[in-house]
N, C-alpha and C. Protein backbone atom coordinates (compact mmCIF):
# COMPACT_ATOMS: atom_id res chain seq x y z
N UNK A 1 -59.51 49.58 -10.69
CA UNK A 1 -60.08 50.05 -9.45
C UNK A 1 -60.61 51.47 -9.65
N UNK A 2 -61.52 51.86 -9.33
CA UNK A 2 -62.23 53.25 -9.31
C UNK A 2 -62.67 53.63 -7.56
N UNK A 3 -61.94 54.85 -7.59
CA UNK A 3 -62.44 55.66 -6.65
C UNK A 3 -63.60 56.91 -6.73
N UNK A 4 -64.26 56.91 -5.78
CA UNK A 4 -65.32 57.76 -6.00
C UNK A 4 -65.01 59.11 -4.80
N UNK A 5 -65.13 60.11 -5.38
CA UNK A 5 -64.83 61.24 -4.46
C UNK A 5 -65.32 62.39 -4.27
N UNK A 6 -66.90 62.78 -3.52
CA UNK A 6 -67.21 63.26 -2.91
C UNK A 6 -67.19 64.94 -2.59
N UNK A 7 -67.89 65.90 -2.71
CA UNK A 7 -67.24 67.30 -2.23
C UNK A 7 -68.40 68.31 -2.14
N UNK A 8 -68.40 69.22 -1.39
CA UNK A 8 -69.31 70.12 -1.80
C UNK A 8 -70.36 70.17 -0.74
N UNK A 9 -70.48 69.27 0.34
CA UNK A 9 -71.59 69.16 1.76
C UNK A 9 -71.17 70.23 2.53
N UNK A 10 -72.00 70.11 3.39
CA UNK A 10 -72.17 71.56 4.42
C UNK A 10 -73.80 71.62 5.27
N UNK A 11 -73.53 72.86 5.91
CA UNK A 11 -74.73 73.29 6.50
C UNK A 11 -75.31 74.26 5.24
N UNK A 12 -76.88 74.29 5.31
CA UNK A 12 -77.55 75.43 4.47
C UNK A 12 -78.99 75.66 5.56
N UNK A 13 -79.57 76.63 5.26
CA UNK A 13 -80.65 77.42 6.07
C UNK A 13 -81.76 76.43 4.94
N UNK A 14 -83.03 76.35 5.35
CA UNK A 14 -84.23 75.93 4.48
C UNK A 14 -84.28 76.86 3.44
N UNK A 15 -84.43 76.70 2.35
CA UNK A 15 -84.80 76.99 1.47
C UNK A 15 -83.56 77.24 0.14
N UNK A 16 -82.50 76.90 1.28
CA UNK A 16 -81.05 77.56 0.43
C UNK A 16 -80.83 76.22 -0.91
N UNK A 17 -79.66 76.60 -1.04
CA UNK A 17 -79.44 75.17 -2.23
C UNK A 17 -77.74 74.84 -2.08
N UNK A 18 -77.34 73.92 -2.67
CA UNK A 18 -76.04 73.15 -2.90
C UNK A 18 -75.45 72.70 -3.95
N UNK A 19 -74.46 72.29 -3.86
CA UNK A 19 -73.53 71.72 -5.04
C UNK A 19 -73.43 70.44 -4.60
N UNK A 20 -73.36 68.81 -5.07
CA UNK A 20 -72.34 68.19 -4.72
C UNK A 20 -71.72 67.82 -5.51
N UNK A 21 -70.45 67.50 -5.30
CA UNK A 21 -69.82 66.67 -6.60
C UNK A 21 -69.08 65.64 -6.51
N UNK A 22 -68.75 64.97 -7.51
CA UNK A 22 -68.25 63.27 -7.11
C UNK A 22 -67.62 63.00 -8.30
N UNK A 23 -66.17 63.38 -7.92
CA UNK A 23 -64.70 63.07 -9.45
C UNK A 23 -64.71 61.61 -8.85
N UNK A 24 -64.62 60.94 -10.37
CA UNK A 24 -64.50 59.26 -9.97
C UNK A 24 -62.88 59.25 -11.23
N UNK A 25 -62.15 58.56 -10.52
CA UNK A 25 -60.83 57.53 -10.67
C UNK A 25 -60.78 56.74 -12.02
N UNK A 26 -60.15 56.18 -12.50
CA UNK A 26 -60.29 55.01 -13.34
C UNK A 26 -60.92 54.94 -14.53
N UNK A 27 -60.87 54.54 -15.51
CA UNK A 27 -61.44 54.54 -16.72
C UNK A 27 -62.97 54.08 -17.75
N UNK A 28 -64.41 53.84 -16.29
CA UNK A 28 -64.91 53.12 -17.10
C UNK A 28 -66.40 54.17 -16.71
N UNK A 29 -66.19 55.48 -16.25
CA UNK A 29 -67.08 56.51 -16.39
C UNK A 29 -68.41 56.94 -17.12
N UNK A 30 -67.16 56.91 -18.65
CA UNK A 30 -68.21 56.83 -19.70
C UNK A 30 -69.38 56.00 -20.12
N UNK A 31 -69.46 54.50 -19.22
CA UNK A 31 -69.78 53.71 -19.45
C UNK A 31 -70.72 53.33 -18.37
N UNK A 32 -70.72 53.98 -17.53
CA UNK A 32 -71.31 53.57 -16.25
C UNK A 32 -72.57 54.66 -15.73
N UNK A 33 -73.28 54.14 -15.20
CA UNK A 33 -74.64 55.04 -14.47
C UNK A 33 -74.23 55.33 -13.38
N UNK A 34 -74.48 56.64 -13.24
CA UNK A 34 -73.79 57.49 -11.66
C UNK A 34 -75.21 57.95 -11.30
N UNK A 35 -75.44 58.10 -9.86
CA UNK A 35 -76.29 57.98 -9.26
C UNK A 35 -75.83 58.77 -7.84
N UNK A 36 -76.73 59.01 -7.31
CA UNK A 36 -76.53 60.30 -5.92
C UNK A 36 -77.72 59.39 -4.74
N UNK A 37 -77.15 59.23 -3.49
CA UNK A 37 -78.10 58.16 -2.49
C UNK A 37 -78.38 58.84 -1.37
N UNK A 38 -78.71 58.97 -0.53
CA UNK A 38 -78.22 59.55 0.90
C UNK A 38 -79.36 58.60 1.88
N UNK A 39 -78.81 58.69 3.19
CA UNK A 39 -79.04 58.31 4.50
C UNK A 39 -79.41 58.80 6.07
N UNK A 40 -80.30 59.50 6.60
CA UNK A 40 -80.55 59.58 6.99
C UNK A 40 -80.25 58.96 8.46
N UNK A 41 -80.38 59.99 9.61
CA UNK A 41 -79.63 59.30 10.72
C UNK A 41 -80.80 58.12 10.87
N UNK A 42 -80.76 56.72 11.41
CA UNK A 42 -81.99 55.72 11.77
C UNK A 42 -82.83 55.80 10.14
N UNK A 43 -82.25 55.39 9.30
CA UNK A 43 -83.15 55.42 8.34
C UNK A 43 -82.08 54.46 7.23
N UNK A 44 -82.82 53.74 6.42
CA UNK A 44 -81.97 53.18 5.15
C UNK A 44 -81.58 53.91 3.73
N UNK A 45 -80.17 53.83 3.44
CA UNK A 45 -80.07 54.30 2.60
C UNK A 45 -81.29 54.47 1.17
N UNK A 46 -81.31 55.86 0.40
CA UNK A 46 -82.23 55.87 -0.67
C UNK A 46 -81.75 56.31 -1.48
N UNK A 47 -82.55 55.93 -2.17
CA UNK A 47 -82.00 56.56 -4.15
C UNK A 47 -82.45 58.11 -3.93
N UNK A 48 -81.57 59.21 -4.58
CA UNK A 48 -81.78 60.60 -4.53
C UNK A 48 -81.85 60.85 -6.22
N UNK A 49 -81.00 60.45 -7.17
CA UNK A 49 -81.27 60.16 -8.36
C UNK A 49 -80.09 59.43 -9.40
N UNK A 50 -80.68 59.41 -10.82
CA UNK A 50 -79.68 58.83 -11.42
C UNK A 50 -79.64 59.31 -12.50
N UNK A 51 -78.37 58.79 -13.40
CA UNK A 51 -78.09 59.37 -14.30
C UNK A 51 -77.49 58.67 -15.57
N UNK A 52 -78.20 58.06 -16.50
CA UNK A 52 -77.22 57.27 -17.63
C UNK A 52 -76.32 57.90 -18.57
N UNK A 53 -75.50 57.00 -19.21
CA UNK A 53 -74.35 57.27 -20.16
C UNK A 53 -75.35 58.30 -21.21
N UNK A 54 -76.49 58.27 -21.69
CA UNK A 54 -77.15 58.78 -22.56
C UNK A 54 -77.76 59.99 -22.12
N UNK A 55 -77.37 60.52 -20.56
CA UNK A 55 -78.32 61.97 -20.05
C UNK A 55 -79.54 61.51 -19.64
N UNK A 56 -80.52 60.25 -19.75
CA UNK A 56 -81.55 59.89 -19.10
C UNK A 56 -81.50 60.07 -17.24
N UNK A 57 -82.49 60.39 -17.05
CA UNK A 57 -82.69 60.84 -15.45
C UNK A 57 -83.71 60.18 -14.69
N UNK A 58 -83.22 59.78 -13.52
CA UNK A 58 -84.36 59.50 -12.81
C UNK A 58 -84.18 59.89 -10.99
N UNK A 59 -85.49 60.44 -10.84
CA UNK A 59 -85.43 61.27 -9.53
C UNK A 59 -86.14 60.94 -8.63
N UNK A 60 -86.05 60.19 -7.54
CA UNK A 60 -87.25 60.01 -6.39
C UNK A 60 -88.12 61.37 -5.80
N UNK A 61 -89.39 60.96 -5.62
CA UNK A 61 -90.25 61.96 -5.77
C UNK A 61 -90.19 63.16 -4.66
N UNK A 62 -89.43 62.72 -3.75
CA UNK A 62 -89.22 63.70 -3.02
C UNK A 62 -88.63 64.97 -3.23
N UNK A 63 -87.61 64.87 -4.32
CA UNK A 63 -86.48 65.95 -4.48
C UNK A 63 -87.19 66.26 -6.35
N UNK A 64 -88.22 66.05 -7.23
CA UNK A 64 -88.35 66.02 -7.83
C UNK A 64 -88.52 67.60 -8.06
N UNK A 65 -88.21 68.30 -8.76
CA UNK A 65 -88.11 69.56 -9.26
C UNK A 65 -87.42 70.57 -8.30
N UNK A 66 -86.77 70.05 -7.61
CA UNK A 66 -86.12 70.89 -6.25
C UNK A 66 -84.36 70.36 -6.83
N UNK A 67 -84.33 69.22 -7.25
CA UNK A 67 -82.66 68.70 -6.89
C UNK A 67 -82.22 68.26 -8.75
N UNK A 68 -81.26 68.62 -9.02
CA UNK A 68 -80.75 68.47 -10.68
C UNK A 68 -79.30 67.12 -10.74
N UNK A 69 -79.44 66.37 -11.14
CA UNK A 69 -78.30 65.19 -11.60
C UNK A 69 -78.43 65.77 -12.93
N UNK A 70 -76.52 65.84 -13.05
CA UNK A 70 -75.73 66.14 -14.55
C UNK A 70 -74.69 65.47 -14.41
N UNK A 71 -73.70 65.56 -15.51
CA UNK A 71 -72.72 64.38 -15.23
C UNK A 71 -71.60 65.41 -16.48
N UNK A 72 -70.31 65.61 -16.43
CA UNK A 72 -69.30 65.60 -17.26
C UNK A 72 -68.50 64.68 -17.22
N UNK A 73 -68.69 63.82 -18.49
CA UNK A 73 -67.78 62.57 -18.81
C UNK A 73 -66.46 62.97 -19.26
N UNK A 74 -66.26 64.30 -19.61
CA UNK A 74 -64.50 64.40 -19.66
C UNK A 74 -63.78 64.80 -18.70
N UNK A 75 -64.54 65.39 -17.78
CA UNK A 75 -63.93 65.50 -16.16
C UNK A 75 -64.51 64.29 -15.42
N UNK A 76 -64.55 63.36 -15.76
CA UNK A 76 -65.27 61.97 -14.84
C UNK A 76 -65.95 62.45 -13.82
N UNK A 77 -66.75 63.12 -13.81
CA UNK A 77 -67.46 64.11 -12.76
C UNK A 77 -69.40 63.70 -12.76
N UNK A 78 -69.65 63.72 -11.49
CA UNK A 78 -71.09 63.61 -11.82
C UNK A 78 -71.69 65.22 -10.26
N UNK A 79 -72.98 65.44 -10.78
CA UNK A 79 -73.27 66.54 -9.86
C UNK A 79 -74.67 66.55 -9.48
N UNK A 80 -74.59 67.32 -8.39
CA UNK A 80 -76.37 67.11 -7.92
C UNK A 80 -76.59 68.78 -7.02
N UNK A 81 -77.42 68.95 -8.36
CA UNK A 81 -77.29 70.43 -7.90
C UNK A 81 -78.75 70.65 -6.96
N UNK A 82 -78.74 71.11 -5.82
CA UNK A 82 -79.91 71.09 -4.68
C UNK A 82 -80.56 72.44 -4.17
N UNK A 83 -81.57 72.45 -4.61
CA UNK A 83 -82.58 74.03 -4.15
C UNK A 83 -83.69 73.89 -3.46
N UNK A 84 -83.92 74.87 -2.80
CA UNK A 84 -84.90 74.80 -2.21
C UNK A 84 -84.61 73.45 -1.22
N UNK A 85 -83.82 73.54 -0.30
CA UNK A 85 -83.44 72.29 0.76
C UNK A 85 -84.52 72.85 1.73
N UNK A 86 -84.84 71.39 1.99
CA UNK A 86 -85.63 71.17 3.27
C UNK A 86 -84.74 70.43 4.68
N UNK A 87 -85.43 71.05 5.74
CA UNK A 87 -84.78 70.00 7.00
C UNK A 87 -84.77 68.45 6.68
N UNK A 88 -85.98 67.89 6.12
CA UNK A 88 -85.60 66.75 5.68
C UNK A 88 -84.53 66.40 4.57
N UNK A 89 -84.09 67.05 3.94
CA UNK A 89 -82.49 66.83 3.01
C UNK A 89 -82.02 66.42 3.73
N UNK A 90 -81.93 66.49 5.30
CA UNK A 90 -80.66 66.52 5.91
C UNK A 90 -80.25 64.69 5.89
N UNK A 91 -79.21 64.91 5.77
CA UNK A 91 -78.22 62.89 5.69
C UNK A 91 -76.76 63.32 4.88
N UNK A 92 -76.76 61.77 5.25
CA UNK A 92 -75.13 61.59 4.49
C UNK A 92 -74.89 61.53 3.16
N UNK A 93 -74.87 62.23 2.10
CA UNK A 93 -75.35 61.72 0.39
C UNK A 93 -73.86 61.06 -0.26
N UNK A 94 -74.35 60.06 -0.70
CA UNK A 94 -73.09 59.22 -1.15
C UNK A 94 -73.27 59.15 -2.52
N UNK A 95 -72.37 59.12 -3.49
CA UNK A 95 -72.04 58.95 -5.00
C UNK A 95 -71.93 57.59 -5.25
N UNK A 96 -72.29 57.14 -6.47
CA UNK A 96 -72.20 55.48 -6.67
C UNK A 96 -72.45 55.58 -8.46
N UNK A 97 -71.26 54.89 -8.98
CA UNK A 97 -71.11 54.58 -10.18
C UNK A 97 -71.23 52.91 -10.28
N UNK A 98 -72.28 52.87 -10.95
CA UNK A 98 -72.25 51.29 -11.60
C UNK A 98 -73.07 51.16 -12.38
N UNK A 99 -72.73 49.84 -13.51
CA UNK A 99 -72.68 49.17 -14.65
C UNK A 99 -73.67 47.65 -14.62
N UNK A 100 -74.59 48.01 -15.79
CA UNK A 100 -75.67 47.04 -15.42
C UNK A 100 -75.63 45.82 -16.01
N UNK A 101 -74.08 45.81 -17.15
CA UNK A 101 -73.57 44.66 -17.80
C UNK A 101 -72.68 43.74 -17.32
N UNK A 102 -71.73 44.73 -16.18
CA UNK A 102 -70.31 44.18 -16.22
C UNK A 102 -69.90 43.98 -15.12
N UNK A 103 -70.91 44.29 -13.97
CA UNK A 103 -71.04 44.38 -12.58
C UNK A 103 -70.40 44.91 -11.55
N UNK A 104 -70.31 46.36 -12.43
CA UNK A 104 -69.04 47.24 -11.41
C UNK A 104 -69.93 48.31 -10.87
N UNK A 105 -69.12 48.32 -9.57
CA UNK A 105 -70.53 48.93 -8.68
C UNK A 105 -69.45 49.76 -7.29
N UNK A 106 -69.70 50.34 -7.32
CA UNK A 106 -68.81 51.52 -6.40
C UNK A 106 -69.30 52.46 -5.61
N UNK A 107 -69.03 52.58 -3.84
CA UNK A 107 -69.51 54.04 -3.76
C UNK A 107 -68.21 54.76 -3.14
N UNK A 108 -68.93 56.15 -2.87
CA UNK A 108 -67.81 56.92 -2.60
C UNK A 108 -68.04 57.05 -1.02
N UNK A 109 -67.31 57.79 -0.32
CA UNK A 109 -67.53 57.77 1.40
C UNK A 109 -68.30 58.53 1.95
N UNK A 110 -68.80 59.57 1.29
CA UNK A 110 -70.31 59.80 1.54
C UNK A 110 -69.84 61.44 2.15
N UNK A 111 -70.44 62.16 2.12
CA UNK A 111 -70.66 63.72 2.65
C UNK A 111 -72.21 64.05 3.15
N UNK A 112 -71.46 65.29 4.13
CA UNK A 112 -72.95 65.39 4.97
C UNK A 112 -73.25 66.72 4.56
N UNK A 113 -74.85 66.53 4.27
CA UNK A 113 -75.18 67.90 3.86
C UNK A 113 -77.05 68.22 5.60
N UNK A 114 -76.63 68.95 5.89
CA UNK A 114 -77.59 69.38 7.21
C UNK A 114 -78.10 70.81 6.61
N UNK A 115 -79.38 70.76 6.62
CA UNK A 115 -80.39 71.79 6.47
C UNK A 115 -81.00 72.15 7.79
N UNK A 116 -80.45 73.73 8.33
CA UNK A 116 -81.04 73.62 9.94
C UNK A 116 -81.18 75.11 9.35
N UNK A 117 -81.95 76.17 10.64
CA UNK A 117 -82.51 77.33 10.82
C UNK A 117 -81.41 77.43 12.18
């Protein structure tokens, strides 16, 4: 069983930046693609970015040179470092580790990050 766990949301002013972070449980980390989502109030969850076992990245174009996915596999840790926030950042951003072989797929309970003036 793997837990996913979340930290680091808050309020920030436009233009400010963030941390989030997401310690995951259980043993199969190293092995798995961690990924950062968020949700919007009336809106469907989206991909914010991802991250493979190998450091490969991928970023939806919105947050593209504004928002950073890294990952420490000996602290089972993945991170999403956020600059330059816009009012639109604002949602719930949830952590999600899963495996494209073995079909393990997890999220965490999600944190709110609000960009207001």
């Amino acid at each position: 069983q793997v837990q996913l766990v979340e930290s680091g949301g808050g309020m920030v002013q436009p233009g400010g930046s963030l941390r989030l972070s997401c310690a995951a449980s259980g043993n199969i980390f190293s092995i798995a693609v961690m990924g950062w989502y968020r949700q919007a109030p009336g809106k469907e969850r989206e991909l914010v970015a991802t991250i493979t076992t190998g450091g490969y990245t991928n970023y939806a174009d919105s947050v593209k040179g504004r928002f950073t996915i890294s990952r420490d596999n000996p602290k089972n840790t993945v991170y999403l470092q956020m600059n330059s926030l816009k009012p639109e950042d604002t949602a719930v951003y949830y952590c999600r580790l899963f495996t494209t072989n073995d079909g393990y797929n997890y999220w965490g309970q999600g944190t709110q990050v609000t960009v207001s003036s």
